[in-house]
C-alpha atoms as a PDB file:
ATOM      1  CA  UNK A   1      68.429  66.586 129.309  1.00  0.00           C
ATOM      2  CA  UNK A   2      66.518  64.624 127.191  1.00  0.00           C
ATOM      3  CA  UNK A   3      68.304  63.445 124.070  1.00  0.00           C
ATOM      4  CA  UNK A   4      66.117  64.704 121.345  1.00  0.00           C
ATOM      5  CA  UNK A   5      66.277  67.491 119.204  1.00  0.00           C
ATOM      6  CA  UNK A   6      64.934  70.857 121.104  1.00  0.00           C
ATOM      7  CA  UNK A   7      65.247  72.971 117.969  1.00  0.00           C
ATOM      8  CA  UNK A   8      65.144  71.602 114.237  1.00  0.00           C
ATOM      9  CA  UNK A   9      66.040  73.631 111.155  1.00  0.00           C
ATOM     10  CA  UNK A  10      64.510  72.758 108.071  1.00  0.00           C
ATOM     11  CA  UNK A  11      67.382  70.749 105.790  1.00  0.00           C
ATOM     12  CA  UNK A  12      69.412  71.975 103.148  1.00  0.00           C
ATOM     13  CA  UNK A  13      66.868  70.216 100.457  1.00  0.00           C
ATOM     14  CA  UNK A  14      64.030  71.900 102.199  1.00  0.00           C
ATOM     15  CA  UNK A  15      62.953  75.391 101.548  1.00  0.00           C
ATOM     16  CA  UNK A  16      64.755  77.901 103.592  1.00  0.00           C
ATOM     17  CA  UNK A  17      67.578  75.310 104.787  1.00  0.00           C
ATOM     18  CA  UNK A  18      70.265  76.643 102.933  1.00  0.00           C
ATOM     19  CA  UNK A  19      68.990  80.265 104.681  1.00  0.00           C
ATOM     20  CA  UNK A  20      69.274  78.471 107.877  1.00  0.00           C
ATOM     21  CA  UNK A  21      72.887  77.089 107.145  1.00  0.00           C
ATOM     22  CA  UNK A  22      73.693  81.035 105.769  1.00  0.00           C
ATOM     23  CA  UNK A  23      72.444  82.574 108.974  1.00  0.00           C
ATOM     24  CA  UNK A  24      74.630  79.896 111.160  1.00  0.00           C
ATOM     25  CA  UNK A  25      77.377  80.878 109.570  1.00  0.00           C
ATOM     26  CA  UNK A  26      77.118  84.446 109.543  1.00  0.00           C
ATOM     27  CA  UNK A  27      76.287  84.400 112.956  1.00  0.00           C
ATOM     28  CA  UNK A  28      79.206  82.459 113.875  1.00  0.00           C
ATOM     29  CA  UNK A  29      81.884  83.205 111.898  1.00  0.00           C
ATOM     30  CA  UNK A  30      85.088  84.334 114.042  1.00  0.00           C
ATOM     31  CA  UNK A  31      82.879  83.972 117.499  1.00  0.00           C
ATOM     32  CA  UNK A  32      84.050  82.654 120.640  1.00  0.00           C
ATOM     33  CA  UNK A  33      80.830  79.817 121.736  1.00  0.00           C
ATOM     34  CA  UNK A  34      80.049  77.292 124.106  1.00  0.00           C
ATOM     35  CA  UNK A  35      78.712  74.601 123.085  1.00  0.00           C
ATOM     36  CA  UNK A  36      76.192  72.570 125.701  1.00  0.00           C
ATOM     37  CA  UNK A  37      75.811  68.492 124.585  1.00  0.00           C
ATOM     38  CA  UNK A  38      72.038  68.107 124.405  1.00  0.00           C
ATOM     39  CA  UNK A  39      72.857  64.305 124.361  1.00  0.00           C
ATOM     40  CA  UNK A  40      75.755  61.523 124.315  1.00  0.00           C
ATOM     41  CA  UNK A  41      74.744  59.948 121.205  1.00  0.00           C
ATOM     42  CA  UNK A  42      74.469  61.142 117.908  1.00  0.00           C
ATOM     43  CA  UNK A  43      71.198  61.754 115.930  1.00  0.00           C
ATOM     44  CA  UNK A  44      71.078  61.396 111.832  1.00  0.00           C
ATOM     45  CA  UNK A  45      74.782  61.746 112.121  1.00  0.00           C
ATOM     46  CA  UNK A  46      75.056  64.673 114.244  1.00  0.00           C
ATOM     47  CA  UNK A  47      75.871  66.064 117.511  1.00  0.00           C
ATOM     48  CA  UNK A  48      72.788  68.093 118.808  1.00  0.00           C
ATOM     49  CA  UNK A  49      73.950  70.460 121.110  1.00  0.00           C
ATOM     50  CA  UNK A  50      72.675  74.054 122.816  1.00  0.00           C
ATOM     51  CA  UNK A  51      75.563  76.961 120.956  1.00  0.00           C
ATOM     52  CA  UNK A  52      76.177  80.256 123.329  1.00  0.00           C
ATOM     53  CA  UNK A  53      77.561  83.102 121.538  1.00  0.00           C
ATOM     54  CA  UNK A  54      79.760  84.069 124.025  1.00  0.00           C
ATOM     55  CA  UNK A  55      81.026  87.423 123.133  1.00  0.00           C
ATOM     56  CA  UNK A  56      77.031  88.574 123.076  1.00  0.00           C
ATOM     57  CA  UNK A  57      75.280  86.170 124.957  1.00  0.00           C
ATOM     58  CA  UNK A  58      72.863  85.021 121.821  1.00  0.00           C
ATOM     59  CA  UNK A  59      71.785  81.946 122.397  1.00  0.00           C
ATOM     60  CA  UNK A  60      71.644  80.250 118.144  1.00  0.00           C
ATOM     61  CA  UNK A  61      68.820  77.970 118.319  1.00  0.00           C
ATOM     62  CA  UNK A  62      66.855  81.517 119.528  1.00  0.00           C
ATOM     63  CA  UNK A  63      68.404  83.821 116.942  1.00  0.00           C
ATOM     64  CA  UNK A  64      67.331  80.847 114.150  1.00  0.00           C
ATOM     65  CA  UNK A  65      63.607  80.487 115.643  1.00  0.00           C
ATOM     66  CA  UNK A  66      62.842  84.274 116.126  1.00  0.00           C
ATOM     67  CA  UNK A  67      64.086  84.934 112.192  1.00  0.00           C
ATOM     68  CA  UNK A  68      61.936  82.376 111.304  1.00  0.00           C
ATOM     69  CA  UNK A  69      64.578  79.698 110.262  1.00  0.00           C
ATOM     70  CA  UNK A  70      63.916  76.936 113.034  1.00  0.00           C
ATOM     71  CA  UNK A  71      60.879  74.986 114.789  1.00  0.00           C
ATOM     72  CA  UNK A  72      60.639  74.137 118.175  1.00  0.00           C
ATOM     73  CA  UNK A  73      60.448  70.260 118.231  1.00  0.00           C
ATOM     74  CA  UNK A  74      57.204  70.475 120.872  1.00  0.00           C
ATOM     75  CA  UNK A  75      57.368  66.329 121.375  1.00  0.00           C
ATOM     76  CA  UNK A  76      60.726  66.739 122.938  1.00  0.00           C
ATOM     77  CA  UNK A  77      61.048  70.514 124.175  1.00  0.00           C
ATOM     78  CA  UNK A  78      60.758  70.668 127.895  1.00  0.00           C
ATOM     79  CA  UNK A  79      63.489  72.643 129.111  1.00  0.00           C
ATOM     80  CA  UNK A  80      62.236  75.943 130.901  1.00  0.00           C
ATOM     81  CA  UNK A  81      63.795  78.099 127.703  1.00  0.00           C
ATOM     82  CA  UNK A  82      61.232  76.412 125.622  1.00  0.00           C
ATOM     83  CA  UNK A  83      58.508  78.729 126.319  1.00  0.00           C
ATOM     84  CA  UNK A  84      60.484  81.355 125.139  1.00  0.00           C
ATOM     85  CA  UNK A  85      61.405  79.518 122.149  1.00  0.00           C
ATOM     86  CA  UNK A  86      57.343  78.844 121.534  1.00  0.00           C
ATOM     87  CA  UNK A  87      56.544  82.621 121.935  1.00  0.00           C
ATOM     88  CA  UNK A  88      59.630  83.488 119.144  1.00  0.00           C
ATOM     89  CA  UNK A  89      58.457  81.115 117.235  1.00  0.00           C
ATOM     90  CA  UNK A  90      54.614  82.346 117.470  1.00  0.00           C
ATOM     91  CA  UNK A  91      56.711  86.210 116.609  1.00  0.00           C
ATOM     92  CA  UNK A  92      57.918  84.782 113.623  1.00  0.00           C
ATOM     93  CA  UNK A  93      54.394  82.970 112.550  1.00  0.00           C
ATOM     94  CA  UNK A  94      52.975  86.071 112.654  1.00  0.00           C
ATOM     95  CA  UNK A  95      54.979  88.201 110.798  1.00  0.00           C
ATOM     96  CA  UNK A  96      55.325  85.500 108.634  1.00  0.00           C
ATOM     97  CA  UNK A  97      59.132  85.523 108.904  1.00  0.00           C
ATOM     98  CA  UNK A  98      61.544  82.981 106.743  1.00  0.00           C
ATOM     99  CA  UNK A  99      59.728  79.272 106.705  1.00  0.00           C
ATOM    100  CA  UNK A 100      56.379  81.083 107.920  1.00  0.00           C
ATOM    101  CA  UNK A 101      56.333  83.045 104.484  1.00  0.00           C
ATOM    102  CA  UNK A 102      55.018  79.832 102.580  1.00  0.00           C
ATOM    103  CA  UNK A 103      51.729  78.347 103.229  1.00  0.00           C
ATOM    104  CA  UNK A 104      52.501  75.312 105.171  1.00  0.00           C
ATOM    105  CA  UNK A 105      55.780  74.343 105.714  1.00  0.00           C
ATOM    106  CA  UNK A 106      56.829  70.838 106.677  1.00  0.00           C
ATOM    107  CA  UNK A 107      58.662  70.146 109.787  1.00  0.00           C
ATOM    108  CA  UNK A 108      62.056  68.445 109.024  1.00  0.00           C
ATOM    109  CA  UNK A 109      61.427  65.290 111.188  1.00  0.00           C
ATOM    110  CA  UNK A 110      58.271  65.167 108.768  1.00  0.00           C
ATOM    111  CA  UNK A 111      60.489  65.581 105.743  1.00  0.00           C
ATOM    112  CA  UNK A 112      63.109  63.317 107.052  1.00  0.00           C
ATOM    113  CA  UNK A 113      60.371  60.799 107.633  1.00  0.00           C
ATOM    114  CA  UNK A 114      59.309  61.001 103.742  1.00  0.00           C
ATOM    115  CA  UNK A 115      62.305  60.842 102.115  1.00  0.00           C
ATOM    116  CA  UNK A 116      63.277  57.161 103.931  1.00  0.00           C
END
């Protein structure tokens, strides 16, 4: 797997990052998951990891992207899911669902890039 992020949610000092956080919580609160290591180092601090709902099968990085909470990281995304994740995250454009409300919202490896 390449060790990159697949999937990015904006951060907690971006718009809709504390949405993001809300929905990860709600979603797994009390639910049994499996988590799948995207990588054997850490990146800004954190594990980056695939997280399988296992009780309904929900895969989070596609529940976050399809409500419009997540971008597909396209420079690293290669994995035969991502395609999927592209299509949600097309859905989502369209309806103009969470980030995708406001005009033109910046990436978070864009916004992580400013603020250092």
């Amino acid at each position: 797997m390449n060790p990159r992020l697949w999937v990015d949610c904006p951060e907690l000092g971006q718009p809709y990052g504390t949405a993001a956080r809300a929905m990860t919580a709600q979603l797994l609160n009390g639910r049994r998951v499996e988590i799948i290591p995207a990588q054997t180092r850490k990146s800004y601090k954190r594990e980056v990891a695939g997280v399988v709902l296992l009780d309904d099968m929900i895969v989070l990085q596609d529940a976050l992207i399809s409500a419009g909470l997540a971008w597909v990281d396209d420079r690293y995304c290669n994995m035969a899911v991502c395609n999927q994740w592209r299509q949600h995250q097309t859905d989502a454009k369209a309806a103009r669902r969470g980030l995708w409300a406001a005009g033109s919202p910046v990436p978070p490896w864009t916004w992580r890039r400013m603020r250092h």
